[in-house]
C-alpha atoms as a PDB file:
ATOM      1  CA  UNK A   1     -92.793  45.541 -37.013  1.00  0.00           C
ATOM      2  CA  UNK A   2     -96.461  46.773 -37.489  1.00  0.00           C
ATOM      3  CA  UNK A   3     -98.395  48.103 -34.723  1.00  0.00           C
ATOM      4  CA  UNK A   4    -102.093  48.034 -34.807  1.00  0.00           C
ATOM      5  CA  UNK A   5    -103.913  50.594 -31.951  1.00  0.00           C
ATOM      6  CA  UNK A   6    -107.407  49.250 -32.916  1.00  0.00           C
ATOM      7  CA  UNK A   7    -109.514  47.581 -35.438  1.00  0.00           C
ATOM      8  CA  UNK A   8    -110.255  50.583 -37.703  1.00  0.00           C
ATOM      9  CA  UNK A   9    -111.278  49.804 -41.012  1.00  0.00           C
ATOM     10  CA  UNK A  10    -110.419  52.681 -43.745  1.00  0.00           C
ATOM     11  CA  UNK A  11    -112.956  52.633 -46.559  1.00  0.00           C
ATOM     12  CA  UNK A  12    -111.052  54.957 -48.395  1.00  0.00           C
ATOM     13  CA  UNK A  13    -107.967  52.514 -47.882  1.00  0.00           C
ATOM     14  CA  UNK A  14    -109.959  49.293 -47.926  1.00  0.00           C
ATOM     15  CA  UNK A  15    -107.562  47.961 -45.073  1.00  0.00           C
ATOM     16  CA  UNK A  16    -107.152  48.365 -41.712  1.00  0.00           C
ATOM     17  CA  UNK A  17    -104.971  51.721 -40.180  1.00  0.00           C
ATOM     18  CA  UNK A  18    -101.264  50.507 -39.131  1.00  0.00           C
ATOM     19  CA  UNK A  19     -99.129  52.322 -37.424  1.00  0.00           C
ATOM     20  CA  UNK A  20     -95.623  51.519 -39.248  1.00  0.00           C
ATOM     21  CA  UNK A  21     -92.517  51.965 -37.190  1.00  0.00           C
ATOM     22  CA  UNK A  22     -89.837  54.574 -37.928  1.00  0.00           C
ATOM     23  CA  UNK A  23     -86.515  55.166 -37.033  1.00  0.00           C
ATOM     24  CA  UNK A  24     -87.654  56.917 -33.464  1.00  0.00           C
ATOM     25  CA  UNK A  25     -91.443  57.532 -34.837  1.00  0.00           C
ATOM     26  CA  UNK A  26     -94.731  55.753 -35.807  1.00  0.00           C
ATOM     27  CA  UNK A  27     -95.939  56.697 -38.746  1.00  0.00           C
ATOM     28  CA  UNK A  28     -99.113  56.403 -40.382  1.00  0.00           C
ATOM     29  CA  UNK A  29     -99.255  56.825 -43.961  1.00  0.00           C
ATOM     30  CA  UNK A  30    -101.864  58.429 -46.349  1.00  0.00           C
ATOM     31  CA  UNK A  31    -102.064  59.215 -50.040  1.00  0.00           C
ATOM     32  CA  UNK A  32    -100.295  62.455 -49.834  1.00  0.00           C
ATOM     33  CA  UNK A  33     -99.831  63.523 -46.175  1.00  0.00           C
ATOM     34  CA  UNK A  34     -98.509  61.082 -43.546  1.00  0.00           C
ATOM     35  CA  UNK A  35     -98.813  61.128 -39.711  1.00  0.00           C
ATOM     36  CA  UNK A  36     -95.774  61.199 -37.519  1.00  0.00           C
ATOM     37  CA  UNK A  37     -95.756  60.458 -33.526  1.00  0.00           C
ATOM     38  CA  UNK A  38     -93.167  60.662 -31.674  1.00  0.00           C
ATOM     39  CA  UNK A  39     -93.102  59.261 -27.809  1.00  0.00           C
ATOM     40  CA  UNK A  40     -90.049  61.254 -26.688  1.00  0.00           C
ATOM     41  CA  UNK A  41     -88.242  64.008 -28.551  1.00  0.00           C
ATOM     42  CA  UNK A  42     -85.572  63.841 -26.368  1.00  0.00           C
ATOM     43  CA  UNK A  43     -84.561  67.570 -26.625  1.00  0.00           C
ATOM     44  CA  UNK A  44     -80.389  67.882 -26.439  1.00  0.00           C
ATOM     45  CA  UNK A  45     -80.133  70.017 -23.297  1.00  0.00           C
ATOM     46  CA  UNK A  46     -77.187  72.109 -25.032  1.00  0.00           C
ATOM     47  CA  UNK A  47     -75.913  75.493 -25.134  1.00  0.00           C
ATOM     48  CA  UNK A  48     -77.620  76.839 -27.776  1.00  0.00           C
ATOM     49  CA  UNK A  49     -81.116  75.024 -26.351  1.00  0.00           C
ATOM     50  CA  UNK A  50     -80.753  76.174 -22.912  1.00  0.00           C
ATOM     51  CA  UNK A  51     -79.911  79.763 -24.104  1.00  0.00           C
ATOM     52  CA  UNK A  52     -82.748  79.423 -26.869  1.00  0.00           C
ATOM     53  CA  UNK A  53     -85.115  78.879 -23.704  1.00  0.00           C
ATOM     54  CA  UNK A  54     -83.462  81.582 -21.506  1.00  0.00           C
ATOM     55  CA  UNK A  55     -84.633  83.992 -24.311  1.00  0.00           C
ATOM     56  CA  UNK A  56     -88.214  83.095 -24.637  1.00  0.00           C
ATOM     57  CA  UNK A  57     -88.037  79.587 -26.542  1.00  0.00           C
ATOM     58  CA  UNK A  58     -90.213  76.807 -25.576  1.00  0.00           C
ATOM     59  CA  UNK A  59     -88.116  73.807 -26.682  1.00  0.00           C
ATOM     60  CA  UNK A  60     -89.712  70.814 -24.638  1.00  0.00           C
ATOM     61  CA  UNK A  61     -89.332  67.177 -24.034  1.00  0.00           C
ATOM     62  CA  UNK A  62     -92.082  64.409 -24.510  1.00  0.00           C
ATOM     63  CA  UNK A  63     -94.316  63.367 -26.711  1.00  0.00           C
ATOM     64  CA  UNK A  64     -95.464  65.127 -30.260  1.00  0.00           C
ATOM     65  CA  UNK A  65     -98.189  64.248 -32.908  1.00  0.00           C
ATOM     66  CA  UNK A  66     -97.267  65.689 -36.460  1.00  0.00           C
ATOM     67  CA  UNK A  67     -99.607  66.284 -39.225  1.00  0.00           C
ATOM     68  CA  UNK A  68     -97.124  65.908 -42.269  1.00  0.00           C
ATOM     69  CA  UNK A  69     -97.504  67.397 -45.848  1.00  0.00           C
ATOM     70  CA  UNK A  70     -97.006  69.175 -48.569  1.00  0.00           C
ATOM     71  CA  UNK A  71     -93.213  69.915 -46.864  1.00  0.00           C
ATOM     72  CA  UNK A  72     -95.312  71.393 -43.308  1.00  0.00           C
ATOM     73  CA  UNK A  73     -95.690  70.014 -40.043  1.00  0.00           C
ATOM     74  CA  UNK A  74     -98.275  70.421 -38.196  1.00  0.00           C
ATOM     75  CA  UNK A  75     -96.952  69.570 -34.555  1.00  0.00           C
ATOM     76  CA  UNK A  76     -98.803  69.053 -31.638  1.00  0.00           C
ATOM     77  CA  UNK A  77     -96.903  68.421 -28.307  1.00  0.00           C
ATOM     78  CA  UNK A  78     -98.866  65.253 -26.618  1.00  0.00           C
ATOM     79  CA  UNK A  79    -100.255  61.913 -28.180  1.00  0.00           C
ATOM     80  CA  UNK A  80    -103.183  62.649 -30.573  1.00  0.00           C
ATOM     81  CA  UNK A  81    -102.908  59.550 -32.529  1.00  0.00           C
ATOM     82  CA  UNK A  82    -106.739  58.233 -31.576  1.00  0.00           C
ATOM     83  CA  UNK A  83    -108.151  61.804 -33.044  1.00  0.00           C
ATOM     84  CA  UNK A  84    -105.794  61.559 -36.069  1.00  0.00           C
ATOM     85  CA  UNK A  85    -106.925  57.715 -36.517  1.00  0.00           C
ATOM     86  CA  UNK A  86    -110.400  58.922 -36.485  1.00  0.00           C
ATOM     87  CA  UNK A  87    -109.879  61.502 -38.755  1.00  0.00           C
ATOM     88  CA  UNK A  88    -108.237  59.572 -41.452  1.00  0.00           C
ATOM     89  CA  UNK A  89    -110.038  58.071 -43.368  1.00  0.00           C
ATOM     90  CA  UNK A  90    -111.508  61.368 -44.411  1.00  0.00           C
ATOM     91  CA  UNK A  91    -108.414  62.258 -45.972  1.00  0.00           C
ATOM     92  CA  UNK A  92    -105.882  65.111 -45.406  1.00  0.00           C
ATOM     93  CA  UNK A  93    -108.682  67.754 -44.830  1.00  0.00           C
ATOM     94  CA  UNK A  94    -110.428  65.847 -41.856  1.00  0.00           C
ATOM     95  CA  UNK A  95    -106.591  65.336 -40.211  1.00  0.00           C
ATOM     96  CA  UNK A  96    -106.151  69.299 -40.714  1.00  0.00           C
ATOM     97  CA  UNK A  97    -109.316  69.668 -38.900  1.00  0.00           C
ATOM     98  CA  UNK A  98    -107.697  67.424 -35.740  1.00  0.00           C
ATOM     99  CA  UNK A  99    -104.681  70.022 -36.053  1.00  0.00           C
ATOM    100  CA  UNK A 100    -106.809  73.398 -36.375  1.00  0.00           C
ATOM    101  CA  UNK A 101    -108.550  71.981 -33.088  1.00  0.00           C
ATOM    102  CA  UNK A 102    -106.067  71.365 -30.841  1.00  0.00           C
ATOM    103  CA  UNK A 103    -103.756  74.448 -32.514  1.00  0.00           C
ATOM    104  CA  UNK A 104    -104.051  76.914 -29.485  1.00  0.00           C
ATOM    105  CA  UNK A 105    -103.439  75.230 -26.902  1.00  0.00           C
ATOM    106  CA  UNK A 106    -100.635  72.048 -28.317  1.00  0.00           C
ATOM    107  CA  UNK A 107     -99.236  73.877 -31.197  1.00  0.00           C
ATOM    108  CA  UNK A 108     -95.321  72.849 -30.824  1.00  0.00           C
ATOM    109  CA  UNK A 109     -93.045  75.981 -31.861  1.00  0.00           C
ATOM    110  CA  UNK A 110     -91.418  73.486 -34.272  1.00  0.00           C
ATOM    111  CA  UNK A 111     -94.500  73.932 -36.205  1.00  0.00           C
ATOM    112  CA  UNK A 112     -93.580  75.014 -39.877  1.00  0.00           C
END
């Protein structure tokens, strides 16, 4: 199943952005970079996780945006799929821009 958030038309694509469902994900593809969000990471509360946290990790439920290329990702915990949309049809370099904005203050620590 396709899901279409709005009527955006990519010039670059000549068709209109879909969302294109994953596994657990929506994905949105590009050229050579693709777009990942995820509505609930759904963190295994383990061992190893809970200790990870005890010593000053940051693993988190919820929601995550990923910029995706190039073998990086560019993680952002929340739901920036209406920047990223925006930003896509400039290519890779206007989604790194959506990343580099939002960096300090959503950057996940799965970031690679």
């Amino acid at each position: 199943m396709t899901v279409i958030r709005k009527d955006i038309l990519s010039y670059r694509y000549m068709k209109k952005i879909q969302w294109e469902n994953g596994s657990n994900n929506l994905i949105l593809k590009g050229e050579d970079f693709y777009i990942s969000y995820n509505p609930q990471t759904g963190i295994d509360h383990t061992f190893f996780t809970d200790l990870g946290n005890m010593m000053g990790g940051d693993l988190k439920d919820g929601e995550e945006t990923a910029l995706c290329y190039d073998g990086r990702f560019d993680i952002l915990e929340g739901d920036f799929r209406e920047e990223y949309e925006e930003a896509f049809p400039g290519g890779l370099e206007a989604c790194k821009r959506v990343f580099k904005k939002h960096e300090e203050s959503n950057r996940s620590n799965w970031t690679t």
